[in-house]
Protein backbone atom coordinates (compact mmCIF):
# COMPACT_ATOMS: atom_id res chain seq x y z
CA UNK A 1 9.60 -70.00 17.74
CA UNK A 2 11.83 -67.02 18.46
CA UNK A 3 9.88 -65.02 21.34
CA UNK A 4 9.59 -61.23 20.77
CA UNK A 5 9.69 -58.17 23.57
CA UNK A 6 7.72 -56.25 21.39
CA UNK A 7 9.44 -52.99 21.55
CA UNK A 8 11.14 -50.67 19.27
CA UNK A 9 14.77 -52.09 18.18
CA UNK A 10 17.43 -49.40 19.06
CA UNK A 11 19.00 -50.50 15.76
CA UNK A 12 16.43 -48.89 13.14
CA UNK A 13 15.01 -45.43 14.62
CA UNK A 14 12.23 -43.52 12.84
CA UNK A 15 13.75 -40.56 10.70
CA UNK A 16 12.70 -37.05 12.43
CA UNK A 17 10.87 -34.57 11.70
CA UNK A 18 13.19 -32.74 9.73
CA UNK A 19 13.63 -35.33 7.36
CA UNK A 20 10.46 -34.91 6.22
CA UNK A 21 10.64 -32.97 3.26
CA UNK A 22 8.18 -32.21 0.82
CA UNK A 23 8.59 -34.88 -1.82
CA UNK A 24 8.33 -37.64 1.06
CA UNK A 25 5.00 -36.52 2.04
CA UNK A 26 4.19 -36.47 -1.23
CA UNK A 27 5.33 -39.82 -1.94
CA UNK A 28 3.36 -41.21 1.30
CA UNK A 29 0.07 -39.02 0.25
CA UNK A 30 0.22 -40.76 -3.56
CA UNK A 31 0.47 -44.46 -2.34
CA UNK A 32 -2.35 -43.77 0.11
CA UNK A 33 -4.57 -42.55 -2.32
CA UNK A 34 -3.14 -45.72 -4.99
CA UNK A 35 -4.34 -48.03 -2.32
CA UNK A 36 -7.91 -46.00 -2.04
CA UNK A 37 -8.45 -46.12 -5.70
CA UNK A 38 -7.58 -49.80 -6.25
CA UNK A 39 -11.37 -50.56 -4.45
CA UNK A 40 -13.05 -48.45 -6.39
CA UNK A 41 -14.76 -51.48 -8.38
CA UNK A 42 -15.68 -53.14 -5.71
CA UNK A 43 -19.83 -53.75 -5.78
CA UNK A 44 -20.29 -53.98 -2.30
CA UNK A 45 -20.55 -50.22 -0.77
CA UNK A 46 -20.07 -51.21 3.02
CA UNK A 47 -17.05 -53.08 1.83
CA UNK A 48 -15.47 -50.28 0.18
CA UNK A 49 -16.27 -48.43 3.48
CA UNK A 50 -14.34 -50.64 5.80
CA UNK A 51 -11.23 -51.24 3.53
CA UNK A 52 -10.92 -47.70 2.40
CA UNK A 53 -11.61 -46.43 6.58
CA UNK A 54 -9.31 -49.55 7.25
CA UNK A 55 -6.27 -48.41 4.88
CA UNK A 56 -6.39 -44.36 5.95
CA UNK A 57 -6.21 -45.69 9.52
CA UNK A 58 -3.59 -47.59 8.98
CA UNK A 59 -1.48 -45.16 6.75
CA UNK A 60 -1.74 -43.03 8.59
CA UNK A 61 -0.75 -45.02 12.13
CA UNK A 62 2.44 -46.49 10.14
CA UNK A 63 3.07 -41.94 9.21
CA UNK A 64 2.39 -40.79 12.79
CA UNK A 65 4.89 -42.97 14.41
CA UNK A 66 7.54 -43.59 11.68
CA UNK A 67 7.43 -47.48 11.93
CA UNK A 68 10.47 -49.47 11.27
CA UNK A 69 10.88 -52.26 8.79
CA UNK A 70 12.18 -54.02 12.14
CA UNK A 71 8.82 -53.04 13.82
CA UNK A 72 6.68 -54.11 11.57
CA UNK A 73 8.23 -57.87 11.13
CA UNK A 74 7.64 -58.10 14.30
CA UNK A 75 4.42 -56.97 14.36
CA UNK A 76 3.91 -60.15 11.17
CA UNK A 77 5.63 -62.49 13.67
CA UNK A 78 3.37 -61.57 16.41
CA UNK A 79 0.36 -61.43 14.39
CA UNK A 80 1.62 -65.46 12.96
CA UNK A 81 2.38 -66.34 16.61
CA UNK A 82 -1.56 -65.60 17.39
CA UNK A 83 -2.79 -67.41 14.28
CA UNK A 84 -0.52 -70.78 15.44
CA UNK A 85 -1.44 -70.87 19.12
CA UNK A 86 -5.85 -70.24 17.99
CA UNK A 87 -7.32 -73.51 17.36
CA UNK A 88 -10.94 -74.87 18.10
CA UNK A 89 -10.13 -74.70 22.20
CA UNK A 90 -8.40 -71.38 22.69
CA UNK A 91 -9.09 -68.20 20.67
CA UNK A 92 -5.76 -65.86 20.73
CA UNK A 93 -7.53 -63.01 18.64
CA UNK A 94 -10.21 -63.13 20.94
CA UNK A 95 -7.82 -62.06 23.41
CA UNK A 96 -5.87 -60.12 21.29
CA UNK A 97 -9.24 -58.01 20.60
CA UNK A 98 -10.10 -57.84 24.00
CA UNK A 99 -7.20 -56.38 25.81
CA UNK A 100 -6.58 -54.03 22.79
CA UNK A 101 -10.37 -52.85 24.09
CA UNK A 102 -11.60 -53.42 20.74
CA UNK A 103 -13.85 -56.04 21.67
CA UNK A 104 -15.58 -53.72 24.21
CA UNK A 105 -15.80 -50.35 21.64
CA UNK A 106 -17.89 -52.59 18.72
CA UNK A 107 -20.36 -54.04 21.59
CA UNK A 108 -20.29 -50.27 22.40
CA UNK A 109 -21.03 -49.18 19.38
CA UNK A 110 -23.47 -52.06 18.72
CA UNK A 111 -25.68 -52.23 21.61
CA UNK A 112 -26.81 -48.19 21.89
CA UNK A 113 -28.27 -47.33 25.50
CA UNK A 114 -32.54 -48.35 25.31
CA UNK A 115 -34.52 -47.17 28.07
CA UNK A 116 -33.10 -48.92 31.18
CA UNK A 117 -31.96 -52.25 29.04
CA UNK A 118 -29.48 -54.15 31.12
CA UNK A 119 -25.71 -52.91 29.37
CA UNK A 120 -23.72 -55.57 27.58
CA UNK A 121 -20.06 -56.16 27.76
CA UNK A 122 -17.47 -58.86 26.26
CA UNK A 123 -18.13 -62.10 24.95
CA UNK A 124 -14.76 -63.45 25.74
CA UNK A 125 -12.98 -66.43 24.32
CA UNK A 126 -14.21 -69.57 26.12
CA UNK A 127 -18.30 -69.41 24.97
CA UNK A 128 -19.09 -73.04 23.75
CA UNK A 129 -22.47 -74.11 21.99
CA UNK A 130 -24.80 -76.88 23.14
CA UNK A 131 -24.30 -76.39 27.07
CA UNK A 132 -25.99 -78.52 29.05
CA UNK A 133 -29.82 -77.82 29.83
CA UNK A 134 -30.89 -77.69 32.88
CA UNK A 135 -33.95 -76.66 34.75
CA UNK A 136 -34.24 -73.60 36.99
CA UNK A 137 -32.99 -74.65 40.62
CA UNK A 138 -30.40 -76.55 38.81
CA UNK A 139 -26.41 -76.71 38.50
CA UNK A 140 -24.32 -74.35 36.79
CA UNK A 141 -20.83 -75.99 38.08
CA UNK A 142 -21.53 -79.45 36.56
CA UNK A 143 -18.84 -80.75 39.68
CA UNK A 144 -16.58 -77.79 39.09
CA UNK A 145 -14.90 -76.91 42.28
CA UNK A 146 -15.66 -73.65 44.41
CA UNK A 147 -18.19 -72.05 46.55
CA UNK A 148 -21.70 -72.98 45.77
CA UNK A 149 -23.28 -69.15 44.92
CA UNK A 150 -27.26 -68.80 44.15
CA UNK A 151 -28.25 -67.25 41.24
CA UNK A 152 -32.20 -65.68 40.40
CA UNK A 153 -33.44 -62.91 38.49
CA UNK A 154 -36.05 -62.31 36.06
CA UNK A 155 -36.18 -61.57 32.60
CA UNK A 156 -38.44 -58.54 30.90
CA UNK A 157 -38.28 -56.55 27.99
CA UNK A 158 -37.67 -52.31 28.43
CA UNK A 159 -41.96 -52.29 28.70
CA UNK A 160 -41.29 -53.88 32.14
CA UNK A 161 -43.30 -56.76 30.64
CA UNK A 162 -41.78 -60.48 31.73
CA UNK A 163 -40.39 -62.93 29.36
CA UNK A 164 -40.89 -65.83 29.21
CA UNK A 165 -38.99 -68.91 27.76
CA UNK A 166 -35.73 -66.71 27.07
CA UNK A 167 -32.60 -68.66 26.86
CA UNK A 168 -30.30 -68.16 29.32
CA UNK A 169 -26.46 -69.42 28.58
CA UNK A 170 -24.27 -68.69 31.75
CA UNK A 171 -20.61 -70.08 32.02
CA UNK A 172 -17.88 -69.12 34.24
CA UNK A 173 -14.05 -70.10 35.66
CA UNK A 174 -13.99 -72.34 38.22
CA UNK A 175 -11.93 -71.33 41.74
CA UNK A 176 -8.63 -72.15 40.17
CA UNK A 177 -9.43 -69.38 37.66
CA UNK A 178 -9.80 -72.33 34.83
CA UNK A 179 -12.57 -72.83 32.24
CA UNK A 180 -13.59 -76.34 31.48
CA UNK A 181 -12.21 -76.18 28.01
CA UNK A 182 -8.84 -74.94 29.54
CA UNK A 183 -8.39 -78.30 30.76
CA UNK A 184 -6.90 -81.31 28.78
CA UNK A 185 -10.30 -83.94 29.43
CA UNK A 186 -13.08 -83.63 27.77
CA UNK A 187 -14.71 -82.33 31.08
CA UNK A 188 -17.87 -80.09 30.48
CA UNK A 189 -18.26 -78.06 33.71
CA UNK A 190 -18.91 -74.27 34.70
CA UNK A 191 -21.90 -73.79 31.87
CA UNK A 192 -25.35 -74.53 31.32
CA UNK A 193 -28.16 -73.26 29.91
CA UNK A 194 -31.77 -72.64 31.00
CA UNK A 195 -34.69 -70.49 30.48
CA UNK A 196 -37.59 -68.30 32.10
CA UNK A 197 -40.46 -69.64 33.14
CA UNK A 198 -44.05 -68.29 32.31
CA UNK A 199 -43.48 -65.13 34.91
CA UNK A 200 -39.94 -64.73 33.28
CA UNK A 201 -38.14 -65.31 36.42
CA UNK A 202 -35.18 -67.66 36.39
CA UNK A 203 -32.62 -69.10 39.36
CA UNK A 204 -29.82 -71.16 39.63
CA UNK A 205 -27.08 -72.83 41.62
CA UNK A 206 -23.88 -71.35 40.86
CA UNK A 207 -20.39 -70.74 41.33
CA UNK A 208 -19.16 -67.10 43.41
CA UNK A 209 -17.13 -65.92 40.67
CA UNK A 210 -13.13 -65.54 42.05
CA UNK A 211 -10.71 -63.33 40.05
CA UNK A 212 -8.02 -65.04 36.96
CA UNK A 213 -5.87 -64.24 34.97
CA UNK A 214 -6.77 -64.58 30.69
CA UNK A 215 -4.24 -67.02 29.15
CA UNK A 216 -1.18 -65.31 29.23
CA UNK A 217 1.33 -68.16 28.14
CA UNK A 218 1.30 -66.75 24.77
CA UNK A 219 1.95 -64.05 22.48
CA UNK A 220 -0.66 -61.52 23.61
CA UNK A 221 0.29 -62.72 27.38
CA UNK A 222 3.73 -61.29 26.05
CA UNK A 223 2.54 -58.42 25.13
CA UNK A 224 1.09 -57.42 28.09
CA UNK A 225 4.07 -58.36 30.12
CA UNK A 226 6.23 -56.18 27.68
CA UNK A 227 4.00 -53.27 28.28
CA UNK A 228 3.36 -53.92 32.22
CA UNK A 229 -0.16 -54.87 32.18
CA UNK A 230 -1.70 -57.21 34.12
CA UNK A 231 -3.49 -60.70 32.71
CA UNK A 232 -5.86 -60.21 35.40
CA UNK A 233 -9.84 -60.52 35.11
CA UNK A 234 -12.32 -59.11 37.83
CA UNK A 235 -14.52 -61.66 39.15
CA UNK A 236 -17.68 -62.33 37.08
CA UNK A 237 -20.24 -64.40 35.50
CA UNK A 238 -21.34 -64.65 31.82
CA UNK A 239 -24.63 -64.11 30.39
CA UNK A 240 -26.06 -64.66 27.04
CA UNK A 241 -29.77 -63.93 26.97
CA UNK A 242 -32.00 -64.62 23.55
CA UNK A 243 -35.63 -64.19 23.02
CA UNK A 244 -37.25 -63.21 20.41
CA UNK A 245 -38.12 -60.08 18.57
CA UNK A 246 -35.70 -58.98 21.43
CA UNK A 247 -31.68 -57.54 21.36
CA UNK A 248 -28.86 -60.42 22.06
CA UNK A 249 -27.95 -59.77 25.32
CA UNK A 250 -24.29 -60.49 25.74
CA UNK A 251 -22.79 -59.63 29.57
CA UNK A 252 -21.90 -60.59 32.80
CA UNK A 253 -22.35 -59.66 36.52
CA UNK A 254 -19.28 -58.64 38.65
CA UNK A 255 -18.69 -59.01 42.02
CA UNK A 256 -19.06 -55.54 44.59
CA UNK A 257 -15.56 -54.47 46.30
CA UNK A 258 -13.67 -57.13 43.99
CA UNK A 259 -10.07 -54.75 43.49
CA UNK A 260 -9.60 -55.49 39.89
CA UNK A 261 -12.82 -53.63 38.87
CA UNK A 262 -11.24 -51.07 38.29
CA UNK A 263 -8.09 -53.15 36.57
CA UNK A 264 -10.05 -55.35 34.16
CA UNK A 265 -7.62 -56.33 31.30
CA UNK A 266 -10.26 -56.72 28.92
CA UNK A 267 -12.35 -53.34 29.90
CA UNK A 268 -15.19 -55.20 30.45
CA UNK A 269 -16.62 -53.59 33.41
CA UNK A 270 -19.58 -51.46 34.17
CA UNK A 271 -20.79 -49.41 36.52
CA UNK A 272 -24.60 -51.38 36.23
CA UNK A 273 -22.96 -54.81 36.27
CA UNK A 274 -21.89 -54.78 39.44
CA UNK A 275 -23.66 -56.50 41.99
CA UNK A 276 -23.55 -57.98 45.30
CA UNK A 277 -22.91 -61.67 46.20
CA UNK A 278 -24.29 -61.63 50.28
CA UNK A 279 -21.64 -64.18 51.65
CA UNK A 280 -23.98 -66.84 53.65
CA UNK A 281 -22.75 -68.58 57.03
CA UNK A 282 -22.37 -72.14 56.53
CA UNK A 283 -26.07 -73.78 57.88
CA UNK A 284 -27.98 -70.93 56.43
CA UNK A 285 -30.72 -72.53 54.55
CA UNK A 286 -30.93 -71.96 50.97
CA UNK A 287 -33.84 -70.79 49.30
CA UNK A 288 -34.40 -74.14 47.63
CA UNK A 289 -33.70 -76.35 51.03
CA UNK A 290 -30.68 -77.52 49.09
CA UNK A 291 -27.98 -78.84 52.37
CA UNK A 292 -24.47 -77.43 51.76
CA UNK A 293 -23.19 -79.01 54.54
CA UNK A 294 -20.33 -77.43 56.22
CA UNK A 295 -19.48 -74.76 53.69
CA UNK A 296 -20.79 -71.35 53.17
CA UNK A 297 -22.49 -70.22 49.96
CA UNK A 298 -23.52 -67.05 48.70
CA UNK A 299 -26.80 -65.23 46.86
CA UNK A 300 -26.93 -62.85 43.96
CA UNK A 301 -30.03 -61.07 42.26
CA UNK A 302 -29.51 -60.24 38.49
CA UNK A 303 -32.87 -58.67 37.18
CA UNK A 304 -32.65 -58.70 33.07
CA UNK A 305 -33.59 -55.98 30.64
CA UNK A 306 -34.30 -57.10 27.16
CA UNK A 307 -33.71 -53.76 24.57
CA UNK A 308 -36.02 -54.45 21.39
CA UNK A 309 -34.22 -56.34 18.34
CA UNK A 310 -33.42 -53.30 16.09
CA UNK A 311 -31.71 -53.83 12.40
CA UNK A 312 -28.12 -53.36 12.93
CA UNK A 313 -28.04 -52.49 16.17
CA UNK A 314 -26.83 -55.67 18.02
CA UNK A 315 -24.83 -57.76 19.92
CA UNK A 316 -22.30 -58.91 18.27
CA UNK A 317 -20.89 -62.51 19.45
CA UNK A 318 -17.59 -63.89 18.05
């Protein structure tokens, strides 16, 4: 498949400005409002909403910059290059969504500020269902290589009351930078899921989250290297927190003085999510009495607030 730089072809340049005449604008204005009328009959009102929104937007992009025919066939072949490379073990819109920071504004818009509820931030693309359980004090890396990093929190709702029995999902890259399902086996490593006990506390044997880069062997990879961006993620580890009669909590914690906090491709950092991972000497004991031998590990606090579950006003998990 031919491989496209994704820029503006000096062979087909956008008219100017003084081209523009009257008529043109006019012609422009009447397909705009064609395309506006032809959902008038449809039933749904929130659909009409987000086509109509959808096609002004995107008039009105394709006016404001002139686009090429040239442009936009590549923007089709791009678009078809995503679509080919997706498939049940890598999600290329995900990605495409995320470093466009589009994925970031509809959590955003979805998941208002409540009281002191912990913030939310992307899902990402490598989320799979039916983790292993395990129980609190267990494994997170399932075998995965890297530095053994513990994990504990607790879990309340914006009342300051504890939860218990909320499911916790947590998954993460392993030191390579490399997902389970990144891999060709059929490994299952890097991802669990447990849940509170009765005082809603929680804790775990991770992983200390190390910087990677998303999957950038493809078209959105492409993309950013056409426009000088960096494939690089800060340092973090996902959350997905349920309970109910409380908000989806969808986020992760980042690691304190990582460099690419400020860089995240995907926009995914905030300000709340940072914490700090205390670096342990190798021989310090763990809080469990587990024996990590010659290596050193590392401790993290994550306390979880649970906003309450409010009609259309959630997370939103792709």
């Amino acid at each position: 498949m031919t491989e496209h730089t994704y820029m503006a072809p000096d062979a087909a340049q956008p008219p100017t400005p003084t081209e523009f005449t009257e008529a043109q604008i006019a012609v422009e204005e009447s397909l705009t409002r064609n395309v506006l009328r032809s959902f008038d009959d449809c039933t749904d009102p929130r659909l009409t909403q987000l086509m109509q929104s959808l096609v002004r937007h995107l008039h009105a992009f394709i006016r404001d910059v002139r686009l090429t025919e040239e442009e936009w066939n590549t923007a089709i072949s791009f678009l078809t290059e995503v679509g080919h490379i997706t498939d049940d073990r890598r999600q290329e819109f995900i990605l495409l969504s995320d470093v466009l920071g589009a994925s970031m504004q509809t959590i955003n818009v979805n998941n208002v500020a409540h009281g002191d509820a912990t913030e939310a931030t992307v899902f990402g693309p490598f989320f799979v269902d039916d983790a292993p359980l395990i129980d609190n004090g267990g494994d997170v890396a399932g075998g995965a290589a890297g530095q053994p990093c513990w994990v504990e929190g607790t879990v309340r709702d914006t009342d300051g009351n504890p939860v218990p029995n909320a499911r916790i999902e947590v998954w993460e890259a392993d030191e390579d930078g490399f997902y389970d399902v990144q891999y060709d086996d059929s490994r299952v490593s890097g991802r669990a899921h447990l849940f509170s006990n009765e005082e809603g506390r929680y804790w775990f044997w991770a992983l200390t989250p190390t910087p990677y880069p998303i999957p950038h062997d493809g078209p959105v990879g492409r993309m950013l290297a056409a426009t000088g961006r960096s494939p690089m993620r800060a340092s973090h580890l996902h959350f997905m927190v349920t309970a109910p009669g409380l908000r989806t909590l969808v986020t992760h914690i980042f690691v304190r003085g990582d460099e690419l906090l400020r860089h995240d491709t995907v926009f995914g950092v905030k300000e709340s999510l940072i914490k700090d991972f205390v670096e342990q000497p190798a021989g310090t004991p763990t809080p469990d009495g587990l024996d990590t031998g010659k290596s050193n590990w590392a401790r993290a606090n994550f306390d979880i607030i649970l906003a309450p579950a409010v009609a259309g006003n959630h997370s939103v998990v792709n």
